[in-house]
C-alpha atoms as a PDB file:
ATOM      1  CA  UNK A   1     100.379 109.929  98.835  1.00  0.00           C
ATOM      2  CA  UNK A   2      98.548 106.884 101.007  1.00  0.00           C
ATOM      3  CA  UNK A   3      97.276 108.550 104.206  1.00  0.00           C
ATOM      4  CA  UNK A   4      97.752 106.626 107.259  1.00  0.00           C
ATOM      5  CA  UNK A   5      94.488 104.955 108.383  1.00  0.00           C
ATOM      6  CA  UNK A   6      93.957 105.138 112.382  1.00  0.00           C
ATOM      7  CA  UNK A   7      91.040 104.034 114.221  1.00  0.00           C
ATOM      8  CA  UNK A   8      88.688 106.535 113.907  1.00  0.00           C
ATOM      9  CA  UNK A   9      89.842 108.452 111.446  1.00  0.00           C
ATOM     10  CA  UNK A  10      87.852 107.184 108.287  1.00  0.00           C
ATOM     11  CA  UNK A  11      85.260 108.823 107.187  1.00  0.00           C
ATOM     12  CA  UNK A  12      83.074 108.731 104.625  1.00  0.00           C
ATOM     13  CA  UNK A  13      81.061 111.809 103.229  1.00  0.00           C
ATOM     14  CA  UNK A  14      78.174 111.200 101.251  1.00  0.00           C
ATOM     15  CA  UNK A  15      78.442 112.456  97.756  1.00  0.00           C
ATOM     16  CA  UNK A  16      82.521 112.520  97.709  1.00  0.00           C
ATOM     17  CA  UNK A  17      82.734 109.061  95.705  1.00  0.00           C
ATOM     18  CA  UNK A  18      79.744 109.943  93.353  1.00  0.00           C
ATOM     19  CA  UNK A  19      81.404 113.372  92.082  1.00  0.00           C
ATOM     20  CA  UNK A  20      84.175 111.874  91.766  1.00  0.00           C
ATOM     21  CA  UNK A  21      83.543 108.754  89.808  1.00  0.00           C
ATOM     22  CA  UNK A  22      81.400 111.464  87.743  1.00  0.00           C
ATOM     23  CA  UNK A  23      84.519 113.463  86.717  1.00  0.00           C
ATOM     24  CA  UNK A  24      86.811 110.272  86.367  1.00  0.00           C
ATOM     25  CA  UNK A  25      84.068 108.754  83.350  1.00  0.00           C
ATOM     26  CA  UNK A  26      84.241 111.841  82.016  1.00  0.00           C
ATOM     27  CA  UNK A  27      88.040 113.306  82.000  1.00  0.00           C
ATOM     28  CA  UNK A  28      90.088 110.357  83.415  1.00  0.00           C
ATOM     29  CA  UNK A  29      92.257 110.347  86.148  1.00  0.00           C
ATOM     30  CA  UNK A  30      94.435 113.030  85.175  1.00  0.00           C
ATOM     31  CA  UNK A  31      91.199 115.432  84.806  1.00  0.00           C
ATOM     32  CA  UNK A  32      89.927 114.072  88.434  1.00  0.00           C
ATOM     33  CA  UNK A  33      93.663 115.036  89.369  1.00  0.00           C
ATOM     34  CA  UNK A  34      93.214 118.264  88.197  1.00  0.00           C
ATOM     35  CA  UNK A  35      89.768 119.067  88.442  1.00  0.00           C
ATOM     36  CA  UNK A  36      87.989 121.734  91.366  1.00  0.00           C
ATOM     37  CA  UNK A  37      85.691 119.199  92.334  1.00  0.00           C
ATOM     38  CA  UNK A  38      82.227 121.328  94.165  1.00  0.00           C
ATOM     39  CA  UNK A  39      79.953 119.249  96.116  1.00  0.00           C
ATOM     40  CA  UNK A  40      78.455 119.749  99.491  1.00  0.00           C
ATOM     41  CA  UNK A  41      81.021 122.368 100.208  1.00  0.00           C
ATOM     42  CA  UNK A  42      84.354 120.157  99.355  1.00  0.00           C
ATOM     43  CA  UNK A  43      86.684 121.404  96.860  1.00  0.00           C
ATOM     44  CA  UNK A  44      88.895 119.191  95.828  1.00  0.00           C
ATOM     45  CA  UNK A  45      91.908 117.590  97.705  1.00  0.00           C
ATOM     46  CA  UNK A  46      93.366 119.052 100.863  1.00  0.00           C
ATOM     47  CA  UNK A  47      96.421 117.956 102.704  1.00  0.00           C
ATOM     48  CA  UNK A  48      95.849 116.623 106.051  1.00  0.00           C
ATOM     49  CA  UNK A  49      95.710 119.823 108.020  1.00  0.00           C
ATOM     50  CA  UNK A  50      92.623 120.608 105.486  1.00  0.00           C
ATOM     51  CA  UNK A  51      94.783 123.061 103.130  1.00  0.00           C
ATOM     52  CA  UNK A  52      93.730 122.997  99.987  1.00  0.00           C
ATOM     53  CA  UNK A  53      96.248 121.350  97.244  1.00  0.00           C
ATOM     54  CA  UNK A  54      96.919 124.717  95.852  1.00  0.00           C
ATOM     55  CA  UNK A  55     100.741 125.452  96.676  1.00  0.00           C
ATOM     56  CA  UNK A  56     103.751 122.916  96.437  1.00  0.00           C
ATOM     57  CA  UNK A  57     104.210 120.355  99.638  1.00  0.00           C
ATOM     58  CA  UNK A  58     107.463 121.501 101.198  1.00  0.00           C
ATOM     59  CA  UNK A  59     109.586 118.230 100.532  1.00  0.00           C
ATOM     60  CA  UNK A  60     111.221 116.282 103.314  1.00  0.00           C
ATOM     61  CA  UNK A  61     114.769 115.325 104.273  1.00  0.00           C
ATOM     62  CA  UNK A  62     115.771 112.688 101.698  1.00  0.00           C
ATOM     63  CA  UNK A  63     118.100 109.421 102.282  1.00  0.00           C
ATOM     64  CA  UNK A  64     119.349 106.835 100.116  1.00  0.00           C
ATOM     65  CA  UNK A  65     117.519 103.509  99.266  1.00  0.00           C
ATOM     66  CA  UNK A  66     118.763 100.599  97.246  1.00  0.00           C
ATOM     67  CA  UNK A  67     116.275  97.716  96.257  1.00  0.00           C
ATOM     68  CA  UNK A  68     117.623  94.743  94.375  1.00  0.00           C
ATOM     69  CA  UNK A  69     115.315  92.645  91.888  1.00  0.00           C
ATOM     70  CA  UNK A  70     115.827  89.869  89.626  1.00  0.00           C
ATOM     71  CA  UNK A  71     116.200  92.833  87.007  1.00  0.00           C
ATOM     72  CA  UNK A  72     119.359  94.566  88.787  1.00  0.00           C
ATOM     73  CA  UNK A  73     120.034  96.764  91.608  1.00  0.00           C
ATOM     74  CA  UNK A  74     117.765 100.159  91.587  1.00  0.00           C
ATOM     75  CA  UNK A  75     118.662 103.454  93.398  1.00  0.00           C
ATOM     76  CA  UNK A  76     116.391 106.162  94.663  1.00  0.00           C
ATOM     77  CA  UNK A  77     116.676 109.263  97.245  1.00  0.00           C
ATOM     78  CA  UNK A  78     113.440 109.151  99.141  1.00  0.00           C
ATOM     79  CA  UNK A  79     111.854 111.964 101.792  1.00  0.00           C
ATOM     80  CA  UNK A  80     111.737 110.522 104.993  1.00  0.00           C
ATOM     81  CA  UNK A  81     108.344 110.052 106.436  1.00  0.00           C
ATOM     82  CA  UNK A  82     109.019 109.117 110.195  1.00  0.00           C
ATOM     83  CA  UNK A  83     107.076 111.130 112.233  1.00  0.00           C
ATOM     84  CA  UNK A  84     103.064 111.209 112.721  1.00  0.00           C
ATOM     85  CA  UNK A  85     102.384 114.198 111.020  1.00  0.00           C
ATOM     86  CA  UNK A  86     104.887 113.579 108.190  1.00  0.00           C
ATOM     87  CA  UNK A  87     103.535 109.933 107.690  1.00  0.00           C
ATOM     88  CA  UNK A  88      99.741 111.376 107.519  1.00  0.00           C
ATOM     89  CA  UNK A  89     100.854 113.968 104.861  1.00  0.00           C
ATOM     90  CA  UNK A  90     103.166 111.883 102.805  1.00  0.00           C
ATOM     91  CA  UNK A  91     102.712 112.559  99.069  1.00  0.00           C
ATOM     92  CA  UNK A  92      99.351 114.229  99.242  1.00  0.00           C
ATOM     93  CA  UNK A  93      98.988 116.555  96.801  1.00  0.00           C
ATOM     94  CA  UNK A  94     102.131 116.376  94.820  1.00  0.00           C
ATOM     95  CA  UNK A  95     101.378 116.626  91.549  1.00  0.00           C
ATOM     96  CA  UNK A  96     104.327 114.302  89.928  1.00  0.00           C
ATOM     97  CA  UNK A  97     107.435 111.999  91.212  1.00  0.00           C
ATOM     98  CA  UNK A  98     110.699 111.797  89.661  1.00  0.00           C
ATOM     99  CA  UNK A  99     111.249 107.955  88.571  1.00  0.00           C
ATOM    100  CA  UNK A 100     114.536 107.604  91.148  1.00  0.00           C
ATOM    101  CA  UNK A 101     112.289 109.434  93.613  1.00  0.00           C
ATOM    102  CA  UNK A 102     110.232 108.053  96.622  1.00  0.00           C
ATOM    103  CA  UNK A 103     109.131 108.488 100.291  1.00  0.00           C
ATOM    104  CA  UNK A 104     109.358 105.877 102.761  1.00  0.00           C
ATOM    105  CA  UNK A 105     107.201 105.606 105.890  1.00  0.00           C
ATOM    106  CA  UNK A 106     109.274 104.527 108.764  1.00  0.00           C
ATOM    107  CA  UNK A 107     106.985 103.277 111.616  1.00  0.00           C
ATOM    108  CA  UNK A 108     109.847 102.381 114.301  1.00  0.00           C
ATOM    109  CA  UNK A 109     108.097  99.026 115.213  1.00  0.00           C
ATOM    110  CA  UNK A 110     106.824  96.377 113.505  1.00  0.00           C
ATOM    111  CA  UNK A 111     103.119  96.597 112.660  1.00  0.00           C
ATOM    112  CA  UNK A 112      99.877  95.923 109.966  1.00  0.00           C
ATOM    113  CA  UNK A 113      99.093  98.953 108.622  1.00  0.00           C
ATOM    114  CA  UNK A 114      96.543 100.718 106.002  1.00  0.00           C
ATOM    115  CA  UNK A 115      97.111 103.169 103.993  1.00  0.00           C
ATOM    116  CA  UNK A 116      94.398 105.385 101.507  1.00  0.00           C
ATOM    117  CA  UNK A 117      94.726 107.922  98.628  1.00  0.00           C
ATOM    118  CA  UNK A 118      93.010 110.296  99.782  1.00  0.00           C
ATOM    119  CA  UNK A 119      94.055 113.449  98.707  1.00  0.00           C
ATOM    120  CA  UNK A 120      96.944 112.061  96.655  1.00  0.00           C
ATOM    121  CA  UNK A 121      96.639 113.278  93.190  1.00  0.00           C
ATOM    122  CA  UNK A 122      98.897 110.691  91.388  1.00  0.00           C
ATOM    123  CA  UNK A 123      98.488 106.810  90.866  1.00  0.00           C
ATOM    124  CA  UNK A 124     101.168 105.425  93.432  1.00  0.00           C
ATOM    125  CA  UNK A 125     103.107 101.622  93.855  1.00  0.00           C
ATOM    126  CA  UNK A 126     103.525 101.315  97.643  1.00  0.00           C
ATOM    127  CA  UNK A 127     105.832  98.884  98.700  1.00  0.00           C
ATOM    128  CA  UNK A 128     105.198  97.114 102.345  1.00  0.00           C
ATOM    129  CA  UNK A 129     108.650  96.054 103.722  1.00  0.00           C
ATOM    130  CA  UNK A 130     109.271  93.985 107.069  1.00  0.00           C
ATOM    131  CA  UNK A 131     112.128  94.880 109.486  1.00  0.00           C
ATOM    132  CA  UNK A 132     115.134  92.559 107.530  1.00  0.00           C
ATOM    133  CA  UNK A 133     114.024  94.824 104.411  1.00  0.00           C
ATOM    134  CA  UNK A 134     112.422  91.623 102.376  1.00  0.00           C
ATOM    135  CA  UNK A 135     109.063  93.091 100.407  1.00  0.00           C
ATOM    136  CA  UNK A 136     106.096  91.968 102.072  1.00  0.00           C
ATOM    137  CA  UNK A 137     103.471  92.826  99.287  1.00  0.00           C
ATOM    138  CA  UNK A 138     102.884  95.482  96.785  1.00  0.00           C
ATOM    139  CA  UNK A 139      99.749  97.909  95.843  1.00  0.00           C
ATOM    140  CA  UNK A 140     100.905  98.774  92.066  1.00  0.00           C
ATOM    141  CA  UNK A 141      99.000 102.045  90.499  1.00  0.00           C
ATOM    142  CA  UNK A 142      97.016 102.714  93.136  1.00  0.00           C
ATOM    143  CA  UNK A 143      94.079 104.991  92.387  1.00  0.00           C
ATOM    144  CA  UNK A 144      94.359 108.543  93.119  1.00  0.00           C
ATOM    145  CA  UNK A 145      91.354 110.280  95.575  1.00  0.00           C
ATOM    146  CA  UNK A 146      90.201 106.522  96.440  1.00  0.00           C
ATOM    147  CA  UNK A 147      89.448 106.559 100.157  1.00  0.00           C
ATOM    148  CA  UNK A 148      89.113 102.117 100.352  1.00  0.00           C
ATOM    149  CA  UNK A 149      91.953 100.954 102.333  1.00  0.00           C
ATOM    150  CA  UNK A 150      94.871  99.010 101.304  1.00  0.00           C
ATOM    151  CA  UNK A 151      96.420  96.770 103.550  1.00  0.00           C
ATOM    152  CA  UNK A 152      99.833  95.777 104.317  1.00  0.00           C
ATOM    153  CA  UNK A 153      99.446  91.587 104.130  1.00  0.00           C
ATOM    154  CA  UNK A 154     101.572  91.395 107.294  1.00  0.00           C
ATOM    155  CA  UNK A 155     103.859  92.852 109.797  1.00  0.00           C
ATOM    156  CA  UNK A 156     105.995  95.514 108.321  1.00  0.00           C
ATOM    157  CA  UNK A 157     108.614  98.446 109.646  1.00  0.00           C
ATOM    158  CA  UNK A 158     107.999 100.692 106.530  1.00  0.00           C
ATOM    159  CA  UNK A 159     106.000 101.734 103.328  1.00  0.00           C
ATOM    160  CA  UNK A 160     107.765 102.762 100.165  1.00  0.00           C
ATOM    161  CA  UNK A 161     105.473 104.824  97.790  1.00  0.00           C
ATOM    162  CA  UNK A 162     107.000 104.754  94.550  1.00  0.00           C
ATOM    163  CA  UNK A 163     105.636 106.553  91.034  1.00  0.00           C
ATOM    164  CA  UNK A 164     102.986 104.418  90.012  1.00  0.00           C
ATOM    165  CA  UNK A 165     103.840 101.795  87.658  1.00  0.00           C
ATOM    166  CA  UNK A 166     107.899 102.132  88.716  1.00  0.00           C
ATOM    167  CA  UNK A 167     107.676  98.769  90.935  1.00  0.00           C
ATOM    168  CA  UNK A 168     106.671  96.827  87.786  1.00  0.00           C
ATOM    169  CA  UNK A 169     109.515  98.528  85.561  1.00  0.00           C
ATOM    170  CA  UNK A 170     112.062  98.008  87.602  1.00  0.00           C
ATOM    171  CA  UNK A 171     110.383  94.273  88.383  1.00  0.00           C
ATOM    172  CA  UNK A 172     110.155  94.402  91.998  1.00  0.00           C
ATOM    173  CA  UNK A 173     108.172  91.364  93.612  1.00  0.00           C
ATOM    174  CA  UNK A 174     107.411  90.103  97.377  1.00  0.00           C
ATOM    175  CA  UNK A 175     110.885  88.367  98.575  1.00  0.00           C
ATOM    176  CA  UNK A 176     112.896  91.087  96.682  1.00  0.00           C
ATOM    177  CA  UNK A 177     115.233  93.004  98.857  1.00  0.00           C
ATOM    178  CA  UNK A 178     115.171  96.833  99.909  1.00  0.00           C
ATOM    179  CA  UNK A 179     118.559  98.355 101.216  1.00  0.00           C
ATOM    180  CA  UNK A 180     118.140 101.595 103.635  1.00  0.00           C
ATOM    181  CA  UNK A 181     118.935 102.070 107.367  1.00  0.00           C
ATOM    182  CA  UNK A 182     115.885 101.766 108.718  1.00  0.00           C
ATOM    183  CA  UNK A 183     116.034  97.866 107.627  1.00  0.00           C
ATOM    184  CA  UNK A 184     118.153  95.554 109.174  1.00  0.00           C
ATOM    185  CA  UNK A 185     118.823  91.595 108.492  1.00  0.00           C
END
C-alpha cells in the first residue's frame, strides 16, 4: 500500500534504491516482491511500525463502495483506512488483492496529499477522490518499494488503492463517479 507522506517523514537511505533496482533487472518485480533484500542492515520491507513483512496484515473493517464508469457500475468491499495509524499502514505488505477488493483512505477534510510505496509489495491503482465522490486523478500500476511521491492533483477527502491495473479494466477515468459514505454530492 501508498504510505502517507508527512513533513518530515521522508527519508532516503543511501543504497536502498541501488539494491533494489539491482534485484528488479534481474528477477522483476515479482522477485523484488519477494526477495530478502541485505544491504546496510535493511531487510526487505517492513510495515510502518518497522515489522518485518513476514506474517499476514490483520485486515480492517470493510464497507461497501460503488464506482460508476462509462463501462458500467463496479462493486467492491474495501478496509477502511480512517485513522493515522491505519492510513500509514494501508496495504503494506500484503502480498495480493482480490479484484472486488480495495482500501480507501478517508482523511475527514479536504486536503492535497502524497502517497509512496514503500513497503507495499504489489503494483497498486490509487484513485484520488474529492468530497462529492467525482475522481480527481489516478496513479495506475504504481511501482512496488518506490519511495518518489505521488501526488493527489488537487483537493481530495479520500484515496482508493485498487489492484493494480483494475482502474483501467473496469475503465475508470477523472470525472467518473465513486459511491461510499464518506462522499457526499
Amino acid at each position: 500500500m501508498f504510505q502517507l507522506l508527512t513533513a518530515g517523514s521522508r527519508r532516503i537511505v543511501r543504497g536502498r534504491v541501488v539494491a533494489l533496482a539491482a534485484v528488479v533487472i534481474a528477477t522483476g518485480w515479482a522477485g523484488a516482491a519477494a526477495a530478502n533484500l541485505a544491504h546496510d542492515g535493511w531487510s526487505g520491507p517492513r510495515l510502518a511500525d518497522g515489522t518485518p513483512c513476514t506474517a499476514a496484515q490483520k485486515t480492517l473493517r470493510t464497507e461497501p463502495l460503488k464506482i460508476d464508469t462509462a463501462r458500467g457500475r463496479w462493486r467492491f468491499n474495501v478496509e477502511m483506512a480512517d485513522t493515522y495509524a491505519t492510513r500509514e499502514t494501508g496495504l503494506m505488505c500484503r502480498p495480493n488483492l482480490a479484484p472486488d477488493a480495495g482500501m480507501l483512505f478517508d482523511f475527514k477534510t479536504p486536503q492535497d496529499v502524497s502517497f509512496w510505496m514503500k513497503n507495499t509489495i504489489i503494483p497498486l491503482d490509487m484513485l484520488f477522490i474529492a468530497k462529492d465522490g467525482r475522481i480527481v486523478s489516478i496513479a495506475r500500476n504504481a511501482i512496488p518499494e518506490n519511495e518518489t511521491p505521488i501526488a493527489s492533483g488537487g483537493v481530495i477527502t479520500g484515496v482508493l488503492e485498487l489492484r493494480g491495473g483494475r482502474a483501467a479494466e473496469i475503465g475508470a477515468a477523472p470525472g467518473d463517479r465513486v459511491t461510499q459514505r464518506i462522499f457526499h454530492r
